[in-house]
N, C-alpha and C. Protein backbone atom coordinates (compact mmCIF):
# COMPACT_ATOMS: atom_id res chain seq x y z
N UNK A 1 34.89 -14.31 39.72
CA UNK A 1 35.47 -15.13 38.68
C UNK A 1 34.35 -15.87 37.93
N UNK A 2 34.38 -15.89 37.02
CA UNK A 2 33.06 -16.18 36.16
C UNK A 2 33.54 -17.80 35.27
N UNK A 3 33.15 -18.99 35.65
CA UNK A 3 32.99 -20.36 35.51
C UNK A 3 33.58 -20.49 34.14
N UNK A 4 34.11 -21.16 33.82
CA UNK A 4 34.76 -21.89 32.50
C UNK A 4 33.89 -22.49 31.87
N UNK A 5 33.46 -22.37 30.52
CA UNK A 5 31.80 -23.43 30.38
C UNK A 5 32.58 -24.54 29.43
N UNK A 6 32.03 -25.71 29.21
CA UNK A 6 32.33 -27.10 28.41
C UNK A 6 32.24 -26.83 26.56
N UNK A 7 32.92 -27.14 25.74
CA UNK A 7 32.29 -26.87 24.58
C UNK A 7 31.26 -27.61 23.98
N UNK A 8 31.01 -28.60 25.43
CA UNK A 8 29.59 -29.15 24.71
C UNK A 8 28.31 -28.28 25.50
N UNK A 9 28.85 -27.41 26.58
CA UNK A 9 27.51 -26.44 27.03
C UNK A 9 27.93 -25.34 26.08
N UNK A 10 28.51 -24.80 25.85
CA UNK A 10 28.89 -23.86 24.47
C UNK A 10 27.80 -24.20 23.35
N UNK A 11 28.04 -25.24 23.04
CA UNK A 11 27.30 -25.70 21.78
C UNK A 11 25.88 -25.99 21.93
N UNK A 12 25.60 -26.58 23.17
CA UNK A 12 24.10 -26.19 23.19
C UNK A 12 23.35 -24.90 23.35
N UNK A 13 24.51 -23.86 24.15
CA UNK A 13 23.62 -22.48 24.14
C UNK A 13 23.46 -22.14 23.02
N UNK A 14 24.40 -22.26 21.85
CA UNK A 14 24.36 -21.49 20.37
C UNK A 14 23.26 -21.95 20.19
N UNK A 15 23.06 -23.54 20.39
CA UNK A 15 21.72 -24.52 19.29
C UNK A 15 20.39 -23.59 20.03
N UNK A 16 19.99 -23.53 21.82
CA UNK A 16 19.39 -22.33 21.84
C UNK A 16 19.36 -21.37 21.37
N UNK A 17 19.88 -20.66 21.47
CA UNK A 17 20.11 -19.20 20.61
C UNK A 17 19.34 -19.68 19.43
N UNK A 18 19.60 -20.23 18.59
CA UNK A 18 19.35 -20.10 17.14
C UNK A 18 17.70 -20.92 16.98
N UNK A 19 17.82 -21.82 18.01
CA UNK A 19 16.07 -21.91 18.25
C UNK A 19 15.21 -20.72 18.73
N UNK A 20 15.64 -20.12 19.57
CA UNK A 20 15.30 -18.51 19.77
C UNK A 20 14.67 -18.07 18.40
N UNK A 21 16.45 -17.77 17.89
CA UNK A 21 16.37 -16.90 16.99
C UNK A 21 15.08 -17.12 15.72
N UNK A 22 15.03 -18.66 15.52
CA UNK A 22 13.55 -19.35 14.19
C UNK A 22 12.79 -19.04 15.08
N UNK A 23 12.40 -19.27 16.50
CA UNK A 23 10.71 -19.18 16.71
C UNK A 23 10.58 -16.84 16.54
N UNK A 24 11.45 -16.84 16.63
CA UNK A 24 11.18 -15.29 16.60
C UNK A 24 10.66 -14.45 15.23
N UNK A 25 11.85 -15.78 14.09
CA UNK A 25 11.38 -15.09 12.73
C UNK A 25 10.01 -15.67 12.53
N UNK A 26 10.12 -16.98 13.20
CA UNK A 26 8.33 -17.80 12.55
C UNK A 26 7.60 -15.95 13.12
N UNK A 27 7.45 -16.04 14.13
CA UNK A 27 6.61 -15.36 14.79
C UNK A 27 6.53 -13.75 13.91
N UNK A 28 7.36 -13.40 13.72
CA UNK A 28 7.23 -12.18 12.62
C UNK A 28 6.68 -12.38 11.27
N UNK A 29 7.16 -13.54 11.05
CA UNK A 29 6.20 -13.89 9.81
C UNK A 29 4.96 -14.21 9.44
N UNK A 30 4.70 -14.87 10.60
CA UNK A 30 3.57 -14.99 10.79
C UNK A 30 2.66 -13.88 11.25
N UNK A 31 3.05 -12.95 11.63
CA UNK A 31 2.03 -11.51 11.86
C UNK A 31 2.19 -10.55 10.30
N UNK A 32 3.34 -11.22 9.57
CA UNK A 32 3.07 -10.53 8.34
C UNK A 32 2.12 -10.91 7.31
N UNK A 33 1.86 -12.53 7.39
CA UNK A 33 1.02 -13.63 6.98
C UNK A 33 -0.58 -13.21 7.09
N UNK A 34 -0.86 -12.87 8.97
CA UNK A 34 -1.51 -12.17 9.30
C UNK A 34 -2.43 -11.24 8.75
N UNK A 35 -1.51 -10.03 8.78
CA UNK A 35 -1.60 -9.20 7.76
C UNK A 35 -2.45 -9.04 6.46
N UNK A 36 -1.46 -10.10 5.58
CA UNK A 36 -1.88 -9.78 4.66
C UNK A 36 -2.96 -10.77 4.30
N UNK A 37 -3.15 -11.67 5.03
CA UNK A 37 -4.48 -12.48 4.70
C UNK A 37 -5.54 -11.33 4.99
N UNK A 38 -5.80 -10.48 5.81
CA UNK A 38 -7.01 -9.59 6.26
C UNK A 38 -6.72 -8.89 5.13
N UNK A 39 -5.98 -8.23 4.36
CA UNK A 39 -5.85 -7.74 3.20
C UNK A 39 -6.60 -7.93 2.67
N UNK A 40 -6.03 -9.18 2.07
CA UNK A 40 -6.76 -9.84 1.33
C UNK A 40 -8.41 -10.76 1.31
N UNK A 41 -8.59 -10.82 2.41
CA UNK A 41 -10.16 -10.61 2.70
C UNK A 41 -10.96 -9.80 2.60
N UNK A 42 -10.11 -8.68 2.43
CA UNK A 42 -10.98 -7.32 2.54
C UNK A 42 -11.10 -7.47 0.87
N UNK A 43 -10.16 -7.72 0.26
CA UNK A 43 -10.69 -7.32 -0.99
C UNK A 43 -10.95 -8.47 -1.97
N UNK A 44 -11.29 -9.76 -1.55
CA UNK A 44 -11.88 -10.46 -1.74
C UNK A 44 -13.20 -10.12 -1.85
N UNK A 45 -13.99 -9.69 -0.46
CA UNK A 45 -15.16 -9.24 -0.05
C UNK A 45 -15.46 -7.69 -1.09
N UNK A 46 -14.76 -7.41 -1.17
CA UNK A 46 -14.80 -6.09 -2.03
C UNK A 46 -15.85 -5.97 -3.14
N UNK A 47 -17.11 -5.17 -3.25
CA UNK A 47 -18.26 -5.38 -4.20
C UNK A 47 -17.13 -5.56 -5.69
N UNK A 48 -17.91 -6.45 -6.92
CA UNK A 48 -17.11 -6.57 -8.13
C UNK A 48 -16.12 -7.70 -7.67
N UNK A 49 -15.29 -8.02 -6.76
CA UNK A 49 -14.35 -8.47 -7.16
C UNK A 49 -14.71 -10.51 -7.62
N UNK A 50 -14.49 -10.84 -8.24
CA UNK A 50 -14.76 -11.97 -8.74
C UNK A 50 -13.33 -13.06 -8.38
N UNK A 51 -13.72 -14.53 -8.37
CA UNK A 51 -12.47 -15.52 -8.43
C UNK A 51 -12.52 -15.87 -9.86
N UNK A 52 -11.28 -15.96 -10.48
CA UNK A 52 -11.18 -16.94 -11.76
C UNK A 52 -12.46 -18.00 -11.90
N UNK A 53 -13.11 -17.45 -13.42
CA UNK A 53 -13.86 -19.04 -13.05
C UNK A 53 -15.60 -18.58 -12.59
N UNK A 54 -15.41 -17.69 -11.76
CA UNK A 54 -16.85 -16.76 -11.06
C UNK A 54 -17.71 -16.27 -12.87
N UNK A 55 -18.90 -16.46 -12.43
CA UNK A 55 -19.69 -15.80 -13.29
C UNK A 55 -19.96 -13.93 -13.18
N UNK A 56 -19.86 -13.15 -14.14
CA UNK A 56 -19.86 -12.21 -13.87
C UNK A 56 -20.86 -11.54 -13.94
N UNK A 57 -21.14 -10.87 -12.59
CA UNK A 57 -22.55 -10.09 -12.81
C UNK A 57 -23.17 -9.41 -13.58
N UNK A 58 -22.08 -8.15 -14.32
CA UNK A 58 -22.19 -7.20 -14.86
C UNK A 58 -21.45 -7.18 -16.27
N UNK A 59 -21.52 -6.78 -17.71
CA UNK A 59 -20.75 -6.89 -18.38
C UNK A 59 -19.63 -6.20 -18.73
N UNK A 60 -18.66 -6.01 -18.72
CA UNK A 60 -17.80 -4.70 -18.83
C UNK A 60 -16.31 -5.10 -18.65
N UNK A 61 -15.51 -4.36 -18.61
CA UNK A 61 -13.99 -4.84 -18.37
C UNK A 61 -13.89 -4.96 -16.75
N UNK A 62 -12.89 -5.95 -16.49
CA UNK A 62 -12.63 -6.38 -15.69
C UNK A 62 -11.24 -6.27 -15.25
N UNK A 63 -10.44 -6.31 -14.32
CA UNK A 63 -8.74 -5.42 -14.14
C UNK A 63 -8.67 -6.90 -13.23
N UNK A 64 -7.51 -7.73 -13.80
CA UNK A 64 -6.89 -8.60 -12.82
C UNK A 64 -6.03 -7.95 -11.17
N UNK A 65 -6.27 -8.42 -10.05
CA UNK A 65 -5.61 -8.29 -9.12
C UNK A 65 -5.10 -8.95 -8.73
N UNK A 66 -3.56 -8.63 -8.03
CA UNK A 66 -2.49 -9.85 -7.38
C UNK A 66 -2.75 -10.15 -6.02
N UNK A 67 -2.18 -10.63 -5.58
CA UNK A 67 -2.30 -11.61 -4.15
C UNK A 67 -2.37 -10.40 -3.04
N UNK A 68 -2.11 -9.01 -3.38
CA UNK A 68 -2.14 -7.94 -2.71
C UNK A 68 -3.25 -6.76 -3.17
N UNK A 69 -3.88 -7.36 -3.56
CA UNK A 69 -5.10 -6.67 -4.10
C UNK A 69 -4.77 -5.40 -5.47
N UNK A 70 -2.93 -5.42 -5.84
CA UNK A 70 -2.93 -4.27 -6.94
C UNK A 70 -3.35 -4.65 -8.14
N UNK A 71 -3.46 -3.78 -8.88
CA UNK A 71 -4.04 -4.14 -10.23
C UNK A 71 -2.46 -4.19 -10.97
N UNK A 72 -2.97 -5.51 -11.27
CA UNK A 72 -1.40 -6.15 -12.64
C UNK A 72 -1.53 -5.38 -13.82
N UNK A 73 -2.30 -4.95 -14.68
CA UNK A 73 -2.38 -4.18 -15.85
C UNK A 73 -3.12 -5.25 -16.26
N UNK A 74 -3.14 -6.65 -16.62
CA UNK A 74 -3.90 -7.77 -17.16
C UNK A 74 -5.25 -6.93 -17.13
N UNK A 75 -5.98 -6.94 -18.14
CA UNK A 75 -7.71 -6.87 -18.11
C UNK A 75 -8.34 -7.78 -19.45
N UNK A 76 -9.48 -7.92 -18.81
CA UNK A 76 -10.84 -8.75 -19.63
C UNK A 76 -11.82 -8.05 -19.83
N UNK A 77 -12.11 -8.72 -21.32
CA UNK A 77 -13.82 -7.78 -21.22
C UNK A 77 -14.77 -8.93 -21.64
N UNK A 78 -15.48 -8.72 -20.12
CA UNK A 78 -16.61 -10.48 -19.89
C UNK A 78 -17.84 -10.00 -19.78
N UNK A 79 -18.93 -10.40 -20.71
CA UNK A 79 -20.08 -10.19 -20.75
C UNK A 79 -20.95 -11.02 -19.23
N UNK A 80 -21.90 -9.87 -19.08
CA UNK A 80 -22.61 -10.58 -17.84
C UNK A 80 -23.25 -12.43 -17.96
N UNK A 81 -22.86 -12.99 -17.34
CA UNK A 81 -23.48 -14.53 -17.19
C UNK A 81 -21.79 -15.10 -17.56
N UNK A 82 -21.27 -14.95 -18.83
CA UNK A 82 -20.12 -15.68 -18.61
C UNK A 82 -18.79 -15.64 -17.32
N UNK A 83 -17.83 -16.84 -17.42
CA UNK A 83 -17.09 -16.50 -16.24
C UNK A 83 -15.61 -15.89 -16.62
N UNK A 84 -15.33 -15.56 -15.57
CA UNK A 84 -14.05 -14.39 -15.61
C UNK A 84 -12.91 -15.21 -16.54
N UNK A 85 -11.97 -14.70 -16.58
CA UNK A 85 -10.91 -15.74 -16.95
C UNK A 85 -10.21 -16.02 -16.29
N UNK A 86 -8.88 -17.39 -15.91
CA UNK A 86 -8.32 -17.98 -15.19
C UNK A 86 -7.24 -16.59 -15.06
N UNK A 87 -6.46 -17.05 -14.09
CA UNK A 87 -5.54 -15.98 -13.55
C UNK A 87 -4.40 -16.82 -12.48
N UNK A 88 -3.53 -16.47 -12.32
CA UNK A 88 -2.65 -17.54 -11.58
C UNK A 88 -3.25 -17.46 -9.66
N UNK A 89 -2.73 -18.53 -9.21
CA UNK A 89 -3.61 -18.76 -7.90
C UNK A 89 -3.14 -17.35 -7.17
N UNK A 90 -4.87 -17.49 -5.96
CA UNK A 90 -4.48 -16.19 -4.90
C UNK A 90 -5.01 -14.70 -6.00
N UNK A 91 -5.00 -14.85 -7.83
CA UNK A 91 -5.52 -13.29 -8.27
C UNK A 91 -6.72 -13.69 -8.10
N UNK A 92 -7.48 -12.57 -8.39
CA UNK A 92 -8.58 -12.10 -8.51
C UNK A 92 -9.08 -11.03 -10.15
N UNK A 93 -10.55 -10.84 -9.79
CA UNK A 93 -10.57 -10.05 -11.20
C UNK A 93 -11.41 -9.19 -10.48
N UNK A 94 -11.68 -7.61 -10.88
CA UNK A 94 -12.22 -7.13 -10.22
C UNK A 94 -12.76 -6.04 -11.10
N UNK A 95 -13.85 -5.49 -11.52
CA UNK A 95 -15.40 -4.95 -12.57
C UNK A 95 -14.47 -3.85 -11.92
N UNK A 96 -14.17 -3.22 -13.63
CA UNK A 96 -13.12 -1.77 -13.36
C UNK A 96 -14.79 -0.75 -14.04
N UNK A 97 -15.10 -1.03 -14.65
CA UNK A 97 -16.07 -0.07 -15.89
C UNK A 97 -17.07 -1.06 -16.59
N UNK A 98 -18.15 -0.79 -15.89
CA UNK A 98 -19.73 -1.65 -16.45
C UNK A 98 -20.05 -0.95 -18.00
N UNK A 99 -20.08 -2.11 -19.06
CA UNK A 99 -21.02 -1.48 -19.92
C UNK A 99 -22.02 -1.31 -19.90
N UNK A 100 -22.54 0.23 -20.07
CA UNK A 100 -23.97 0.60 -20.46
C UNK A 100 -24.27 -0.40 -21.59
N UNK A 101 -25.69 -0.32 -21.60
CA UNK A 101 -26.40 -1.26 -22.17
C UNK A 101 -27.14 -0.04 -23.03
């Protein structure tokens, strides 16, 4: 015969449960977070890629990238010494085609 439970032990198992259930999504999210920060380090580090604002090495067009390293279609064309142009936080700009000189 299996115990009759209180609806105030009722109500605390749910409130468990559902604490369960947030540390589980934190925890998935956070390995997606994970993720994509190393992504995005990688192509941070990526030769060419510049921050808004960065002086540019080389002169030539430049291809904005999003927070996932794709190229938005946005491009610049920044002569070497000046700096890239602003871009919303987390893009990047990244030297698609150097002009010959």
């Amino acid at each position: 015969m299996v115990p009759r439970l209180s609806k105030h032990t009722v109500q605390l198992l749910l409130d468990r449960a559902t604490e369960a259930e947030t540390m589980a999504a934190s925890a998935c999210l956070a390995t997606h977070f994970r993720a994509l920060a190393t992504r995005r380090a990688a192509v941070s580090d990526a030769p060419g890629v510049k921050q808004p604002g960065d002086l540019a090495s080389l002169s030539g067009r430049y291809d904005e990238l999003n927070i996932f390293g794709s190229k938005t279609g946005a491009t610049a064309h920044v002569e070497q010494g000046a700096p890239v142009p602003a871009a919303p936080r987390g893009f990047t700009w990244q030297l698609a085609r150097a002009r010959s000189e």
